[in-house]
C-alpha atoms as a PDB file:
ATOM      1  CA  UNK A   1       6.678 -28.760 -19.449  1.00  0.00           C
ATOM      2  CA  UNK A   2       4.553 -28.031 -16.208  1.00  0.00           C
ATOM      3  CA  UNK A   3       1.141 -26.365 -17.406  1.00  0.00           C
ATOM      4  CA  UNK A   4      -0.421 -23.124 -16.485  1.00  0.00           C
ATOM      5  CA  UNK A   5      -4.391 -24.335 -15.810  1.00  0.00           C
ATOM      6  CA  UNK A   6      -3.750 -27.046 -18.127  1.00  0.00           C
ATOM      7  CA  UNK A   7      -2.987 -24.571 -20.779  1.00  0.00           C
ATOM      8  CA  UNK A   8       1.085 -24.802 -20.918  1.00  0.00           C
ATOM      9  CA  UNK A   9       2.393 -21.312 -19.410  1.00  0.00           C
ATOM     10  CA  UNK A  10       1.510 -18.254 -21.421  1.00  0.00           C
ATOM     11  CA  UNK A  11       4.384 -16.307 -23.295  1.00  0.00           C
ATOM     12  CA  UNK A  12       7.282 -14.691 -21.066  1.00  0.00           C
ATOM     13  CA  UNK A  13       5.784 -10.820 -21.640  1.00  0.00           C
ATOM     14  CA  UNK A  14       2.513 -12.087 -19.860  1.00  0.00           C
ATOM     15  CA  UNK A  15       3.234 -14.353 -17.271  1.00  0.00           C
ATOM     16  CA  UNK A  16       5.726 -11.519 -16.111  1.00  0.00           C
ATOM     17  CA  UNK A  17       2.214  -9.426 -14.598  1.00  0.00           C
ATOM     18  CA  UNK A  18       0.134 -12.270 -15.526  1.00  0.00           C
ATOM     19  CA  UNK A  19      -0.843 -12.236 -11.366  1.00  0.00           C
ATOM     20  CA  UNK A  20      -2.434  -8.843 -11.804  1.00  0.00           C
ATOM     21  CA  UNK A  21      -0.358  -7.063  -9.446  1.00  0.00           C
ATOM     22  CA  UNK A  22      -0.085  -3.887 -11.596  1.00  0.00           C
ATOM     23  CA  UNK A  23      -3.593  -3.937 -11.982  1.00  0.00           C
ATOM     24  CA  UNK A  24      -4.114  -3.882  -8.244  1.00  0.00           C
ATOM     25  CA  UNK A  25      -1.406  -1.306  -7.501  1.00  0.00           C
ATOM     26  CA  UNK A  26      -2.992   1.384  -9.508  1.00  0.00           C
ATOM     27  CA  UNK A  27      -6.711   0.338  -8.292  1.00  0.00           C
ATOM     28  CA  UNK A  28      -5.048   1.060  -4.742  1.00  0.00           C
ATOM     29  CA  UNK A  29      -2.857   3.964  -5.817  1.00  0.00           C
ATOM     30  CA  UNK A  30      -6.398   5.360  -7.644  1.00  0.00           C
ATOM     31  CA  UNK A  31      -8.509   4.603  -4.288  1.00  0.00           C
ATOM     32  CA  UNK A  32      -6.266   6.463  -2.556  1.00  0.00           C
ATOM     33  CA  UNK A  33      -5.802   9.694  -4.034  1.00  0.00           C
ATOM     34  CA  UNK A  34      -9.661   9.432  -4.688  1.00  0.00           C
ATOM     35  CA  UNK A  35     -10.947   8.657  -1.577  1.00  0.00           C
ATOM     36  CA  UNK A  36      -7.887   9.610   0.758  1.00  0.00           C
ATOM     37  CA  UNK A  37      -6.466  12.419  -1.001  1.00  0.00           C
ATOM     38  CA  UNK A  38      -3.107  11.014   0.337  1.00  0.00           C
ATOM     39  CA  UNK A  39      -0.369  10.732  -2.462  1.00  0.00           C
ATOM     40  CA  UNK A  40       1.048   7.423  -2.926  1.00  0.00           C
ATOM     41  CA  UNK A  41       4.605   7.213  -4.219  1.00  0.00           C
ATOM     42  CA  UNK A  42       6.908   4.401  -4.809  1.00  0.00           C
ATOM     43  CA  UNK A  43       9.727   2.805  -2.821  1.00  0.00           C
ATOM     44  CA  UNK A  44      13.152   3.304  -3.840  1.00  0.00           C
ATOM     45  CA  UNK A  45      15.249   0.359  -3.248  1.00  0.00           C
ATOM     46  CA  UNK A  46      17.707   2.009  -1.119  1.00  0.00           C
ATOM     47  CA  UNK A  47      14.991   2.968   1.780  1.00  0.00           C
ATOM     48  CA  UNK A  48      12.824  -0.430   1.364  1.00  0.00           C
ATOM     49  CA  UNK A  49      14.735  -1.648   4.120  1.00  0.00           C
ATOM     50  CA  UNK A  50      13.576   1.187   6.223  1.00  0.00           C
ATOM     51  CA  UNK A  51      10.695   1.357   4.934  1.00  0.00           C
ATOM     52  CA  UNK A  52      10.176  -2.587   6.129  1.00  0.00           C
ATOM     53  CA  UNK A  53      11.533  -1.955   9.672  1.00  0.00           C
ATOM     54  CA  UNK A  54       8.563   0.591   9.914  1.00  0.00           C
ATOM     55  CA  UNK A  55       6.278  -1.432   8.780  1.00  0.00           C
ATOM     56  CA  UNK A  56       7.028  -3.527  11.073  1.00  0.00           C
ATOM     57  CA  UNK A  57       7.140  -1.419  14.245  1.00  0.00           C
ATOM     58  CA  UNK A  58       3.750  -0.067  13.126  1.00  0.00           C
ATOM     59  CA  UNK A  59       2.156  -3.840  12.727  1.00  0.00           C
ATOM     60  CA  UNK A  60       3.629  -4.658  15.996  1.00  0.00           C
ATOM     61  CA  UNK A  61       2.124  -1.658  17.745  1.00  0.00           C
ATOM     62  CA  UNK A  62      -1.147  -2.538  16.512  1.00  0.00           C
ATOM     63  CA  UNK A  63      -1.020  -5.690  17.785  1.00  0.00           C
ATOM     64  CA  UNK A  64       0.164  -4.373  20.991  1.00  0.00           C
ATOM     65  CA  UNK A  65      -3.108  -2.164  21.559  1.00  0.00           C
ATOM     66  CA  UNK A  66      -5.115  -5.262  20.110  1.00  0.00           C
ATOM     67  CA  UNK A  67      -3.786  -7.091  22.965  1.00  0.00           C
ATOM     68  CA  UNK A  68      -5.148  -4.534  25.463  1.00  0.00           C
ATOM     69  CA  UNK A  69      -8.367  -3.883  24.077  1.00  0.00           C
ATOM     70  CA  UNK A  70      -9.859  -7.601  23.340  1.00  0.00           C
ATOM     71  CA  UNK A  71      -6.872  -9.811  21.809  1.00  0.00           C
ATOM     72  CA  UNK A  72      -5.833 -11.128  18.844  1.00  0.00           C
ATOM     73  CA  UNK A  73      -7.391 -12.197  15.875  1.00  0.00           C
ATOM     74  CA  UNK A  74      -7.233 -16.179  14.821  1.00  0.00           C
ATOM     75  CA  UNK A  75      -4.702 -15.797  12.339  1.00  0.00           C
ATOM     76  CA  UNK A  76      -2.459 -13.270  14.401  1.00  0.00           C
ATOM     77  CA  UNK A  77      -2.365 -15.310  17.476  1.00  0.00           C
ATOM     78  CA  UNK A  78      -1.619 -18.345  15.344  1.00  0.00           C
ATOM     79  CA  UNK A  79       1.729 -15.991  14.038  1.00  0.00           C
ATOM     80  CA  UNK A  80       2.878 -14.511  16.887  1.00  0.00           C
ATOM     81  CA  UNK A  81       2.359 -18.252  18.834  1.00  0.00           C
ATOM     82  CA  UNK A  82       0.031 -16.790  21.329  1.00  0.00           C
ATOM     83  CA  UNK A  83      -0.240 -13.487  23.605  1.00  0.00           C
ATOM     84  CA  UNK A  84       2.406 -14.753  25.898  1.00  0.00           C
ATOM     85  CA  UNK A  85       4.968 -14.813  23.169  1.00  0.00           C
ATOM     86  CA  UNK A  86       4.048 -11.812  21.571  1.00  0.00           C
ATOM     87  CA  UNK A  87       4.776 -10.175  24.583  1.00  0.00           C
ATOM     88  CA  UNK A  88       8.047 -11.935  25.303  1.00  0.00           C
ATOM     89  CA  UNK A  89       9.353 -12.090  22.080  1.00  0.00           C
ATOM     90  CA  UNK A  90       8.595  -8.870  19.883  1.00  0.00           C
ATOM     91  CA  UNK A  91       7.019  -6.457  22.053  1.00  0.00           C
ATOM     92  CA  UNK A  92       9.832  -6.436  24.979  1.00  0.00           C
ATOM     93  CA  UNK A  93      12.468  -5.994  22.093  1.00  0.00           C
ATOM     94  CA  UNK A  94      10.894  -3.159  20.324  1.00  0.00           C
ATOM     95  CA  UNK A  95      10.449  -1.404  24.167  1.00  0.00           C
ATOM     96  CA  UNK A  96      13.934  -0.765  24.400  1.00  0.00           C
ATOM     97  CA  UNK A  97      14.193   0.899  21.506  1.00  0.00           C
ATOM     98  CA  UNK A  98      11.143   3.207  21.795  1.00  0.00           C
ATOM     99  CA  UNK A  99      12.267   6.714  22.065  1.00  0.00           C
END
């Protein structure tokens, strides 16, 4: 049996959230009523998919006005394999659809 830190895997209620990731949710959700005062409600399965497709319009947007005021970051030009291709690739496809 693989181990878990050399430990053997803990039992399967643990290793279920054994990441932390509820832990970090409501530190987020908590930061952001505090400090925000925005309300932060969950996804229902049936509009992830939009919710994903906006996500991504908005990430791509920012990287559009990143690319006009300076560039990319290391890690973003490394994704989107360089301005030219950015350009070409993602941000001529989501210009027809603009409204």
């Amino acid at each position: 049996m693989p181990s878990f830190l050399g430990f053997g895997y803990p039992p399967k209620s643990e290793h279920s959230d054994f990441n932390g990731q509820k832990e970090i949710t409501n530190l987020i959700n908590t930061v952001f009523n505090v400090l925000l005062e925005a309300e932060v409600r969950k996804v229902r399965p049936s509009d992830y998919c939009l919710f994903q497709a906006a996500d991504m319009f908005c990430t791509l947007e920012l990287a559009r006005k990143k690319l006009e005021n300076g560039g990319l970051s290391k890690s973003e030009d490394l994704f989107f394999r360089g301005p030219r291709n950015l350009r070409k690739n993602y941000l001529k496809s989501i210009e027809n659809k603009r409204l």
